[in-house]
C-alpha atoms as a PDB file:
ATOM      1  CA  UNK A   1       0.000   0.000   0.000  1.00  0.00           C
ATOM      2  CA  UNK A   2       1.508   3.545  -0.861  1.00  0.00           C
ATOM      3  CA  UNK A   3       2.861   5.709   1.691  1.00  0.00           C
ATOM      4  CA  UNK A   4       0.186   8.021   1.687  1.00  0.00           C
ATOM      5  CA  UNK A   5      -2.660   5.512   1.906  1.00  0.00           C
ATOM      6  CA  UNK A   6      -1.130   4.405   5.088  1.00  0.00           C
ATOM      7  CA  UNK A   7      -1.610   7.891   6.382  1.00  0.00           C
ATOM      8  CA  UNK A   8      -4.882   7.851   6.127  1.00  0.00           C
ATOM      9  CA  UNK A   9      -5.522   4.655   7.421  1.00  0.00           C
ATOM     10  CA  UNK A  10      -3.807   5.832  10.584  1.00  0.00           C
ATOM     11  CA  UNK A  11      -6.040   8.634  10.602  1.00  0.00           C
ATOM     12  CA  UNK A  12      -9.246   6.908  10.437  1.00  0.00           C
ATOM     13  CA  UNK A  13      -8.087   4.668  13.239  1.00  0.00           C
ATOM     14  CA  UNK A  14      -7.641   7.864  15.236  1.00  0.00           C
ATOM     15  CA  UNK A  15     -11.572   9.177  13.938  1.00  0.00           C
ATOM     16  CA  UNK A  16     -13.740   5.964  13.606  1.00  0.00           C
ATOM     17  CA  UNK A  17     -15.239   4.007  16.344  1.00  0.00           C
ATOM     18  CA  UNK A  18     -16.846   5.166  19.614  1.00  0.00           C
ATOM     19  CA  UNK A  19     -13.926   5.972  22.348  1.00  0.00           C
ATOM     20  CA  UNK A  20     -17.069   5.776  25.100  1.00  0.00           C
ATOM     21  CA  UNK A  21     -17.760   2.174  24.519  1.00  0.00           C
ATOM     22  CA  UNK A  22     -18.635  -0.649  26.954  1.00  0.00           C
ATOM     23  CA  UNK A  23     -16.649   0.107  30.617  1.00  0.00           C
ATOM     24  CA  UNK A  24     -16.121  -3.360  30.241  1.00  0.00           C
ATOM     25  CA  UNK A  25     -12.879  -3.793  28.078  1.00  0.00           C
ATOM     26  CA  UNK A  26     -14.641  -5.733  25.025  1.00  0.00           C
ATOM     27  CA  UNK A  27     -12.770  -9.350  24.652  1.00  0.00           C
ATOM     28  CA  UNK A  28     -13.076 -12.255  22.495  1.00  0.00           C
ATOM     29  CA  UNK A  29     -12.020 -15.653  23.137  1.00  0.00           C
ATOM     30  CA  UNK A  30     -11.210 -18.422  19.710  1.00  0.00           C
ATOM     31  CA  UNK A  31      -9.223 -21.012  18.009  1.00  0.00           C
ATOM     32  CA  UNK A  32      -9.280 -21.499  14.198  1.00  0.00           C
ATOM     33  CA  UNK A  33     -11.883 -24.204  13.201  1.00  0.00           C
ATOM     34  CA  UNK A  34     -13.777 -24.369  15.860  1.00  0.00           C
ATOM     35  CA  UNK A  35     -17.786 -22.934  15.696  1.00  0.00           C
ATOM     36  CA  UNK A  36     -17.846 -19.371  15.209  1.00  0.00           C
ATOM     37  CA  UNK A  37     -21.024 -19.821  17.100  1.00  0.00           C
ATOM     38  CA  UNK A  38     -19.255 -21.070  20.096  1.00  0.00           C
ATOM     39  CA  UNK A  39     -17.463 -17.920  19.772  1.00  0.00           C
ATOM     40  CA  UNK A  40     -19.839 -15.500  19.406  1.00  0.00           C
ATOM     41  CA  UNK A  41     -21.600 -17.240  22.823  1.00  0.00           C
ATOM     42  CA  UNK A  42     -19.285 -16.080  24.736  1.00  0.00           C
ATOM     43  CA  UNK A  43     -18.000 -12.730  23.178  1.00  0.00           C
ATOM     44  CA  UNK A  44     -17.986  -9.332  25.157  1.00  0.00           C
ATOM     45  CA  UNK A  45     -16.795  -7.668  21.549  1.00  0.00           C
ATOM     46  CA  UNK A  46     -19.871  -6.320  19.290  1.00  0.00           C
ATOM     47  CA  UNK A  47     -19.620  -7.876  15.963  1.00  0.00           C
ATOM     48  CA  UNK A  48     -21.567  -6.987  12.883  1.00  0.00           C
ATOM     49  CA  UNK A  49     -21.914  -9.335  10.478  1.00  0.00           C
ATOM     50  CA  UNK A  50     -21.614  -9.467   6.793  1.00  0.00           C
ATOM     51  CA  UNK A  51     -22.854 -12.001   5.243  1.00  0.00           C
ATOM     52  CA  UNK A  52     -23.747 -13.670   1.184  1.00  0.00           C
ATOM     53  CA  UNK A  53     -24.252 -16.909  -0.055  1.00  0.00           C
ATOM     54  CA  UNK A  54     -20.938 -18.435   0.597  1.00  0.00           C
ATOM     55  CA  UNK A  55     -19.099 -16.248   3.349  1.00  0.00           C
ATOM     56  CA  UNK A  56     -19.742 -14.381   6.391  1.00  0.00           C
ATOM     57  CA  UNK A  57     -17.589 -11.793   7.828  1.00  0.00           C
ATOM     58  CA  UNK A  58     -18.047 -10.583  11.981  1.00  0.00           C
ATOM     59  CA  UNK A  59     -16.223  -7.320  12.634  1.00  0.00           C
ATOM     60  CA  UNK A  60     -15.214  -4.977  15.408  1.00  0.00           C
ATOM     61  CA  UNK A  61     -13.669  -1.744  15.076  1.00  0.00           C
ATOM     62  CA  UNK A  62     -12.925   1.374  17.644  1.00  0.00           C
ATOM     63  CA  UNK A  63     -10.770   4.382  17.605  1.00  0.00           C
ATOM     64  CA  UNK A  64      -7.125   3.531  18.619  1.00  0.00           C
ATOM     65  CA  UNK A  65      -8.036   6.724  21.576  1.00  0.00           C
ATOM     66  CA  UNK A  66     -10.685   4.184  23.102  1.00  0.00           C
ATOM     67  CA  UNK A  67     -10.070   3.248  26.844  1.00  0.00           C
ATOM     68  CA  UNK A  68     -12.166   0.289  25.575  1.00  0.00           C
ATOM     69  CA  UNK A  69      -9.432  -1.392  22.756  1.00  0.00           C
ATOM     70  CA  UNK A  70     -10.637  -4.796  22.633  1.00  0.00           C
ATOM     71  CA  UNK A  71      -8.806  -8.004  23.832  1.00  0.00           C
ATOM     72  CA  UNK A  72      -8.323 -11.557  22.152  1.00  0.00           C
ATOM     73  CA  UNK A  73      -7.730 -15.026  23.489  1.00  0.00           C
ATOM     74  CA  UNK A  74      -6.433 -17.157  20.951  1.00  0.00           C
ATOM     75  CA  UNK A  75      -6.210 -20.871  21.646  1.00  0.00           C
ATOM     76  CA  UNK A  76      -7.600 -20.031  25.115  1.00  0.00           C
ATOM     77  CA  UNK A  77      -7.930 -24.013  26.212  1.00  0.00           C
ATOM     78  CA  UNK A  78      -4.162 -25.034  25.613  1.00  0.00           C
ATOM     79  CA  UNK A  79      -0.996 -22.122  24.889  1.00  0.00           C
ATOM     80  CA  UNK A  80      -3.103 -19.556  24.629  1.00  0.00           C
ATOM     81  CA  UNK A  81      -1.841 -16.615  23.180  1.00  0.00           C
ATOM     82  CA  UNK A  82      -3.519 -12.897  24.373  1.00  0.00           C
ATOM     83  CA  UNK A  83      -3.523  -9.982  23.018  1.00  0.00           C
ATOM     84  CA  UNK A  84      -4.557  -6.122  23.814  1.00  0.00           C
ATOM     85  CA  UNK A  85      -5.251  -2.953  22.712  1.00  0.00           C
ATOM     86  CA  UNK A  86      -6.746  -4.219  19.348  1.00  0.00           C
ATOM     87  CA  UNK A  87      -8.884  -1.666  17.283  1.00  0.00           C
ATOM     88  CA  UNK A  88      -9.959  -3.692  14.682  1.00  0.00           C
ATOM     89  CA  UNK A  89     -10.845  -7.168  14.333  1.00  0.00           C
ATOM     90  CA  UNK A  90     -12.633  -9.553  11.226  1.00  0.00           C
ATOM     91  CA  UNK A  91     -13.453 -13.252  12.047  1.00  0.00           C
ATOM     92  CA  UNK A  92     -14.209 -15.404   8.487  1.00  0.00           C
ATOM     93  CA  UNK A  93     -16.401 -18.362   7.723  1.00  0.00           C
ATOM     94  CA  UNK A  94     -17.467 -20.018   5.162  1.00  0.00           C
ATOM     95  CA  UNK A  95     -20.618 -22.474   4.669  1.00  0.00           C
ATOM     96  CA  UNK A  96     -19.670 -25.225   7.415  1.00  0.00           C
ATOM     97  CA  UNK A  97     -20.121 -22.334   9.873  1.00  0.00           C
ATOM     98  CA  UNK A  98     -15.959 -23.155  11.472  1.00  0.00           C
ATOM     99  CA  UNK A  99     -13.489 -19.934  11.950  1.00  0.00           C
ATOM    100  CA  UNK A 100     -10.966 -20.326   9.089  1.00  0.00           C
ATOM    101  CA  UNK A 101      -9.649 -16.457   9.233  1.00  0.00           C
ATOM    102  CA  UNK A 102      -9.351 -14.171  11.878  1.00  0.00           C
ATOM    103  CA  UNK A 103      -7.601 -10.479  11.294  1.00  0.00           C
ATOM    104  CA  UNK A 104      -6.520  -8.546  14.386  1.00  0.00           C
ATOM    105  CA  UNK A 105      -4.981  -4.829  14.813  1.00  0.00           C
ATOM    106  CA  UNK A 106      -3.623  -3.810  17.201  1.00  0.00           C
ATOM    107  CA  UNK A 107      -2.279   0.108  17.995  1.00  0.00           C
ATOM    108  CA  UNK A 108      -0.405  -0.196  21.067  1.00  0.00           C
ATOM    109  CA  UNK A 109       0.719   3.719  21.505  1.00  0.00           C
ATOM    110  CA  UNK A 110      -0.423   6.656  20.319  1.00  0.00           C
ATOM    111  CA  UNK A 111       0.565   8.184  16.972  1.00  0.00           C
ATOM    112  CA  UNK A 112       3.867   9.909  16.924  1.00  0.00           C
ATOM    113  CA  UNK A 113       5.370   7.968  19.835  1.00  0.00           C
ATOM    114  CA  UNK A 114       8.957   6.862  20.486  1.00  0.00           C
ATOM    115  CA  UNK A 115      10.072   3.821  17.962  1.00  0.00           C
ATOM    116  CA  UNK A 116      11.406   1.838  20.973  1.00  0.00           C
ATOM    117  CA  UNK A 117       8.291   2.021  22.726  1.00  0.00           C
ATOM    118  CA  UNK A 118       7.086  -0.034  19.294  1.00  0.00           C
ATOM    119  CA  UNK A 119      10.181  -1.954  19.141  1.00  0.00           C
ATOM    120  CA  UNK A 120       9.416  -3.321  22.697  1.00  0.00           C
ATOM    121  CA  UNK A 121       6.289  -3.760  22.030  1.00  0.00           C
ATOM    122  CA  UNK A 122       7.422  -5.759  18.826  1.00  0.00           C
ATOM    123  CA  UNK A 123      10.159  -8.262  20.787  1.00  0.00           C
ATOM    124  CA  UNK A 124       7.455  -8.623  23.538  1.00  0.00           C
ATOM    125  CA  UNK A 125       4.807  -9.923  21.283  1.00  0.00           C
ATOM    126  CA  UNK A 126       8.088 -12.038  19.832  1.00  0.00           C
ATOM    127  CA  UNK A 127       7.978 -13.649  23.067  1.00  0.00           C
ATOM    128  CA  UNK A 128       4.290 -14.131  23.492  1.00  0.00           C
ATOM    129  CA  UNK A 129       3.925 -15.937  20.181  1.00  0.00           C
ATOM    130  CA  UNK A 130       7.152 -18.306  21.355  1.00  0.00           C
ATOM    131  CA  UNK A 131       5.536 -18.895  24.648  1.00  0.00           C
ATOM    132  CA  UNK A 132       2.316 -20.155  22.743  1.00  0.00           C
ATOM    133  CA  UNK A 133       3.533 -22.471  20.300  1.00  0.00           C
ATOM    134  CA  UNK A 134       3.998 -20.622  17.329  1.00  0.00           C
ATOM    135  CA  UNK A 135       7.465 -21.339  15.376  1.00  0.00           C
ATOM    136  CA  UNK A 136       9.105 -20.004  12.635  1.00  0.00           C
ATOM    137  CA  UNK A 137       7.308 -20.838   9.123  1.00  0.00           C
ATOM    138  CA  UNK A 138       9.699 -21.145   5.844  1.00  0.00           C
ATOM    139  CA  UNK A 139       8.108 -20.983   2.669  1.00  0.00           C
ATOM    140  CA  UNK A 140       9.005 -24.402   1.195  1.00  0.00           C
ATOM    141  CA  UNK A 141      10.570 -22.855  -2.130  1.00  0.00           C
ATOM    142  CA  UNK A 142      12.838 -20.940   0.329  1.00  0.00           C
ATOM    143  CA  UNK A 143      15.892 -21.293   1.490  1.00  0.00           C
ATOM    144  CA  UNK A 144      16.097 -22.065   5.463  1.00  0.00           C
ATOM    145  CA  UNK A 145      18.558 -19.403   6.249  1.00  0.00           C
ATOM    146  CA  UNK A 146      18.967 -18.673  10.284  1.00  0.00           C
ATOM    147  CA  UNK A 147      19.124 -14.970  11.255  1.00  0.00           C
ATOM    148  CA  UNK A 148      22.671 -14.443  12.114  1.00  0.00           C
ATOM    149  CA  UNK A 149      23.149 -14.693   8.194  1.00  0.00           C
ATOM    150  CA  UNK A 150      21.506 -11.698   7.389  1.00  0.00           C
ATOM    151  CA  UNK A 151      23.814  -9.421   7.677  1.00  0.00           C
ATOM    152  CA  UNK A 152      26.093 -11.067   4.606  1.00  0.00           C
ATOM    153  CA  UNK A 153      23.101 -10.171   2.264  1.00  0.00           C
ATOM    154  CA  UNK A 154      23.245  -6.585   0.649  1.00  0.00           C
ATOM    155  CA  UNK A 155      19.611  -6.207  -0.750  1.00  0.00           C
ATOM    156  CA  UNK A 156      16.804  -6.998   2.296  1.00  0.00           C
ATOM    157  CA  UNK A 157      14.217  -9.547   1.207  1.00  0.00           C
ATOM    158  CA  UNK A 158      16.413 -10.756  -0.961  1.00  0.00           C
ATOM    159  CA  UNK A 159      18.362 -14.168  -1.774  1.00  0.00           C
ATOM    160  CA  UNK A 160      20.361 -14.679  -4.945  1.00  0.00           C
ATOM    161  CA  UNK A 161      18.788 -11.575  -6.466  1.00  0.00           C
ATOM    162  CA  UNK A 162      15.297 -13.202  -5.802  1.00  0.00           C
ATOM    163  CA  UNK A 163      12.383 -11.908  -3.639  1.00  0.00           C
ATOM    164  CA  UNK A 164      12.056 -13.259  -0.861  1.00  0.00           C
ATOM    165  CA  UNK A 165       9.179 -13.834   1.592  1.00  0.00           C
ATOM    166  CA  UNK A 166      10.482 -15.624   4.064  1.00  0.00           C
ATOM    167  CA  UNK A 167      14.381 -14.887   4.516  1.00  0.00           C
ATOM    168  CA  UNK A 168      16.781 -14.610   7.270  1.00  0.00           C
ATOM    169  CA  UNK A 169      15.164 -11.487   8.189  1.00  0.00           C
ATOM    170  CA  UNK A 170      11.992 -12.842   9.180  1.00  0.00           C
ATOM    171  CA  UNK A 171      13.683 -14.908  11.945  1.00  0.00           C
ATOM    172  CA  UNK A 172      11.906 -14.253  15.589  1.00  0.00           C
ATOM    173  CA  UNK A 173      15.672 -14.905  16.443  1.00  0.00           C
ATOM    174  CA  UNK A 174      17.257 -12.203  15.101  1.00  0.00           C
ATOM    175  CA  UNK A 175      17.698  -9.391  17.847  1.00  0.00           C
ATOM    176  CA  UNK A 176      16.852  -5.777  16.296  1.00  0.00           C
ATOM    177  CA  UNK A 177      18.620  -2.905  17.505  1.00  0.00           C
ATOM    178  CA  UNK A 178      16.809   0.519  17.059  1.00  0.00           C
ATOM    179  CA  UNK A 179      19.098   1.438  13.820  1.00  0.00           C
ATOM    180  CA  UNK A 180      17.811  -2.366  12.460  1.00  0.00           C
ATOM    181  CA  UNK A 181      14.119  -1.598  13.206  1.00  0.00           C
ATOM    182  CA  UNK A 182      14.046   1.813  11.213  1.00  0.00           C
ATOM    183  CA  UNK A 183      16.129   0.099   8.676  1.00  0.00           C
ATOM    184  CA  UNK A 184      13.667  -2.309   7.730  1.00  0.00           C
ATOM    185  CA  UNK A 185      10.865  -1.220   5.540  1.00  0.00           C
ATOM    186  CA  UNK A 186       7.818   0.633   6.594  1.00  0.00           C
ATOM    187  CA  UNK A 187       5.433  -2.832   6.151  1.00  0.00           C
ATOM    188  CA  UNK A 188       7.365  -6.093   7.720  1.00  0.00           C
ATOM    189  CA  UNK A 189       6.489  -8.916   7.980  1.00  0.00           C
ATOM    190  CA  UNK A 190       7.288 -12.732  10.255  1.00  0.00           C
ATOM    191  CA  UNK A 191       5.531 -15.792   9.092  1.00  0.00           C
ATOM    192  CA  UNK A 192       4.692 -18.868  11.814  1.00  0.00           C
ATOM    193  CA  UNK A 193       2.870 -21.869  12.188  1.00  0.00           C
ATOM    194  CA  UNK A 194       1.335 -23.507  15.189  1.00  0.00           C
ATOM    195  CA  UNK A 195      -0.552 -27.185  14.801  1.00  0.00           C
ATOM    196  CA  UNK A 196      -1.451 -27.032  11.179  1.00  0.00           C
ATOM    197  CA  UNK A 197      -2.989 -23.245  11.564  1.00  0.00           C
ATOM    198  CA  UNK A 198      -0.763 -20.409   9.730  1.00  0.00           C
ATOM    199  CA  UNK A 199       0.233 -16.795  11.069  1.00  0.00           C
ATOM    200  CA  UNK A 200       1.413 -13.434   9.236  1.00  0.00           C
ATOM    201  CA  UNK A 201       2.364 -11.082  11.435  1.00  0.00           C
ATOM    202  CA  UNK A 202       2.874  -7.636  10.273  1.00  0.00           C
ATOM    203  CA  UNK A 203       4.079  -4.331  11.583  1.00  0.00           C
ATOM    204  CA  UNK A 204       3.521  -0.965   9.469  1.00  0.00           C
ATOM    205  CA  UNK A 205       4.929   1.803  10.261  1.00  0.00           C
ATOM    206  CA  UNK A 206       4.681   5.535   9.289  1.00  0.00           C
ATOM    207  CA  UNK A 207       7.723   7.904  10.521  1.00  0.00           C
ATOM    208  CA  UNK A 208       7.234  11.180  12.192  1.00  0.00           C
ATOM    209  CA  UNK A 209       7.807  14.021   9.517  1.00  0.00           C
ATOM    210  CA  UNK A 210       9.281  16.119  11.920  1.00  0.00           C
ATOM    211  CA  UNK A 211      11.549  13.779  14.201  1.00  0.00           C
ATOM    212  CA  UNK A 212      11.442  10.926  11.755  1.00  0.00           C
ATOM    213  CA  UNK A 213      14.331   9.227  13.535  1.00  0.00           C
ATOM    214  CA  UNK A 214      12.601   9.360  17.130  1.00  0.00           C
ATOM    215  CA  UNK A 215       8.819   8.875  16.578  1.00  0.00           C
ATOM    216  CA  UNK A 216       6.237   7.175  14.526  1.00  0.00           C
ATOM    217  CA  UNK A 217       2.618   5.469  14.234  1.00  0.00           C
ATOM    218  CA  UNK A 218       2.370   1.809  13.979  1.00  0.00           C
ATOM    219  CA  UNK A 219       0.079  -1.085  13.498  1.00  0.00           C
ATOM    220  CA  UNK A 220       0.726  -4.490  14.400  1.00  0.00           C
ATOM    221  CA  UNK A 221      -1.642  -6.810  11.955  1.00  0.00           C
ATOM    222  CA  UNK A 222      -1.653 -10.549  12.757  1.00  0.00           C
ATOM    223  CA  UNK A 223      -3.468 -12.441  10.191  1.00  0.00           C
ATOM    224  CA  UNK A 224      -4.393 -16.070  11.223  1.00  0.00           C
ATOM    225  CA  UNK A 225      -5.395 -19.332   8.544  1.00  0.00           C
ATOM    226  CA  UNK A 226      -6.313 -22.403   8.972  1.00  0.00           C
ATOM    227  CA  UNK A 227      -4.442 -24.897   6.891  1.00  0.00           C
ATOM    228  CA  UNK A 228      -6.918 -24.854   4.144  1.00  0.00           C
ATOM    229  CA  UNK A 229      -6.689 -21.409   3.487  1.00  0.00           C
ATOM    230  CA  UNK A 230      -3.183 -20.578   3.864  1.00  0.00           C
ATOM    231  CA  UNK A 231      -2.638 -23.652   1.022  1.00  0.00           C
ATOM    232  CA  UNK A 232      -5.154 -22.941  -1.235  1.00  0.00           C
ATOM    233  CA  UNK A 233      -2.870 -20.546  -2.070  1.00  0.00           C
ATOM    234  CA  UNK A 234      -0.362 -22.563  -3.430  1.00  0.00           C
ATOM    235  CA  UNK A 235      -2.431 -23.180  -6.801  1.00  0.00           C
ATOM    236  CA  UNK A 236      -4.188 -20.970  -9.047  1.00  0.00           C
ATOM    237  CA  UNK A 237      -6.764 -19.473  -8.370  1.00  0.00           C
ATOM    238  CA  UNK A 238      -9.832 -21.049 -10.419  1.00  0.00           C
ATOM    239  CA  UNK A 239      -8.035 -24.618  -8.619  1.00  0.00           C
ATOM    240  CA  UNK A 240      -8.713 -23.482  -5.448  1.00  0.00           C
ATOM    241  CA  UNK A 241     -11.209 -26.245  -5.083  1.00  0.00           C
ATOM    242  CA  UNK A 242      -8.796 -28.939  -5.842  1.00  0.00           C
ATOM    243  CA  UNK A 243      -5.904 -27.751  -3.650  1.00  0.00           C
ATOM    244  CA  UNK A 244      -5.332 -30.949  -2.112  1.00  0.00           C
ATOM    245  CA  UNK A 245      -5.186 -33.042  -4.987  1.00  0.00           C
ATOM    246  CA  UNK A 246      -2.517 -30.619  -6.959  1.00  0.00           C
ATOM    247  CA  UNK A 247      -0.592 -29.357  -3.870  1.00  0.00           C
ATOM    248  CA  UNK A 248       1.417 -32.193  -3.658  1.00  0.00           C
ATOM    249  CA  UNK A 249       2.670 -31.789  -7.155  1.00  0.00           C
ATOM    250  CA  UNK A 250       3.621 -27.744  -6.406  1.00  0.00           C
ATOM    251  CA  UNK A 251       5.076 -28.418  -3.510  1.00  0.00           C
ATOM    252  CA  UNK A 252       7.776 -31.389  -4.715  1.00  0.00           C
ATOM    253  CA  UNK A 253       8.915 -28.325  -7.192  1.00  0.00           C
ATOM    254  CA  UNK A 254       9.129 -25.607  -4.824  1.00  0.00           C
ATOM    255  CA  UNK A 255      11.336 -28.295  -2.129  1.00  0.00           C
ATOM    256  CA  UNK A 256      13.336 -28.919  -5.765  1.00  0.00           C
ATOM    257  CA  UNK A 257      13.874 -24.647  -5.778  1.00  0.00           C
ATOM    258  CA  UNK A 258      14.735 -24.863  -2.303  1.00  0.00           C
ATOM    259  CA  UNK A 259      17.641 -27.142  -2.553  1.00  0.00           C
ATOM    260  CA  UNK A 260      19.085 -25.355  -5.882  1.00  0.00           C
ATOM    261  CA  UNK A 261      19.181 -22.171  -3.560  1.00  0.00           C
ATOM    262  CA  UNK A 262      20.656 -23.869  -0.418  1.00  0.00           C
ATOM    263  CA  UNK A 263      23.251 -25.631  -2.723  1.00  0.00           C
ATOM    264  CA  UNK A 264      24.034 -22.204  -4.685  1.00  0.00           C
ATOM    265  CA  UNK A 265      24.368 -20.943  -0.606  1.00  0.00           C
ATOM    266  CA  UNK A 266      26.328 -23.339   0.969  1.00  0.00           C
ATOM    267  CA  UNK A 267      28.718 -22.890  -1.704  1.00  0.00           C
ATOM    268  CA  UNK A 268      28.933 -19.337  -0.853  1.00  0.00           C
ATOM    269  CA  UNK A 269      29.465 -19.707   2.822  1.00  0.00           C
ATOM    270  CA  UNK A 270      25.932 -18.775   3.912  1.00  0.00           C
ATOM    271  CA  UNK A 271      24.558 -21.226   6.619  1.00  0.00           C
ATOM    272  CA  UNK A 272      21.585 -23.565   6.371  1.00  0.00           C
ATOM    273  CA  UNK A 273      19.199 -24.456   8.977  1.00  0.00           C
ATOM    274  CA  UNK A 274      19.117 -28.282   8.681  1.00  0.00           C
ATOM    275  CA  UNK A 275      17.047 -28.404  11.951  1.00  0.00           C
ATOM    276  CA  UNK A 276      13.931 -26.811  10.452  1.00  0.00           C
ATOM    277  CA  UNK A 277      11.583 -28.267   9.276  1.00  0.00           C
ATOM    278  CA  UNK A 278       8.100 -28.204   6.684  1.00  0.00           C
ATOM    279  CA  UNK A 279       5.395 -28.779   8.767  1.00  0.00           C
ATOM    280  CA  UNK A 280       2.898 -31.202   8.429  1.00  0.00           C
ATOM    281  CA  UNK A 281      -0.046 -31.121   6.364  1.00  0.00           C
ATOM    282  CA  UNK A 282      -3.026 -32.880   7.710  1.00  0.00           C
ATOM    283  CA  UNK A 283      -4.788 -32.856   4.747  1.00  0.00           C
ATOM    284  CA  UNK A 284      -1.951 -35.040   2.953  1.00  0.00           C
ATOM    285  CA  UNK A 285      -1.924 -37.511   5.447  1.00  0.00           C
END
């Protein structure tokens, strides 16, 4: 999205929503693929729904100058993972009724505040998603490059003069110093996986114009799939329907990419993580 589009979109965070909500902090408690109706049951957070013949969408939105930001529970029976201060949040089903997308943003600080406040913020939520399960996710077409290597590439988000998704970058283990964090690109993102379900996490940030180095806005975005969705993906579009049968077939060629690159690599001196891993796909099993 351009730079100025941002902009706005930080400014109708600050406008929409009503700041004099609920004096109960509005909270919402789900795992992917379970009912959305078991969710809704117990939800404190008004949701509108959207729905047509083949999806439904539940939404909640406030003004990030609420005393009222709205909390999630994700997972809440086993790991769960929690988080505050969200101002937005979609929930998406399709016709069995189950949760296969949730969307939450969150705006921790108010605009214009100090980037370490964000960068905190960032490396606590780090922490949070370790401490529930979620792990590192590698596209399988990538190469499975640790961290500590990305300092020996010159071009960010990229490997062998090839965009990258999922690089060395996008390690949770990589510690960022302030000069790293305003050194990365104003929309970042980490990619992880927890028990077949999927997990972009994304932070988007607009500097200060007039103390660019000290202050900025931010939004942290963290996108949730189920399995299903997330490989769906994989195919073409107008496939979508027969993901699991052709998956298998695009995913032998992107692990035959993946070693080409981490041949090409090794050759060059650049580490490989041997100990990760592609996670499992249920639906292949």
């Amino acid at each position: 999205m351009p730079k100025e589009m941002w902009g706005i979109f930080f400014l109708f965070l600050t406008a929409c929503g009503d700041s004099s909500m609920n004096q109960n902090m509005p909270s919402v408690a789900f795992t992917l693929n379970d009912s959305i109706d078991s969710m809704l049951a117990t939800s404190s957070m008004k949701l509108t729904q959207d729905c047509n013949s083949t999806i439904c969408f539940y939404e909640f939105s406030t003004s990030s100058k609420s005393e009222n930001k709205g909390t999630a529970t994700i997972d809440p029976g086993s790991q769960p993972l929690i988080l505050n201060d969200i101002v937005s949040a979609a929930f998406i089903t399709h016709k069995t009724g189950s949760i296969d997308k949730a969307n939450i943003r969150i705006a921790a600080f108010p605009s214009n505040s100090e980037h370490t406040k964000s960068l905190d913020y960032f490396n606590s939520t780090l922490a949070k998603l370790k401490a529930a399960g979620w792990q590192r996710y590698i596209f399988p077409n990538e190469a499975r490059i640790p961290g500590f290597e990305a300092r020996k590439f010159n071009t960010f988000d990229e490997v062998l003069g090839i965009p990258v998704g999922t690089g060395p970058w996008g390690d949770p283990a990589l510690q960022l110093s302030k000069a790293d964090w305003l050194s990365r690109p104003t929309i970042k993102t980490w990619h992880f996986t927890k028990g077949g379900n999927y997990l972009l996490f994304s932070v988007h940030r607009e500097n200060s114009p007039q103390a660019p180095l000290e202050l900025g806005s931010y939004l942290f975005s963290l996108n949730f799939e189920t399995e299903a969705e997330f490989y769906k993906n994989f195919v073409p579009n107008e496939n979508q329907d027969d993901w699991v049968k052709l998956l298998p077939a695009e995913l032998k060629r992107m692990a035959q990419e993946r070693a080409q690159t981490e041949a090409r690599l090794k050759q060059m001196g650049i580490a490989i993580d041997e100990d990760y891993q592609d996670p499992p796909i249920k639906a292949l099993e």
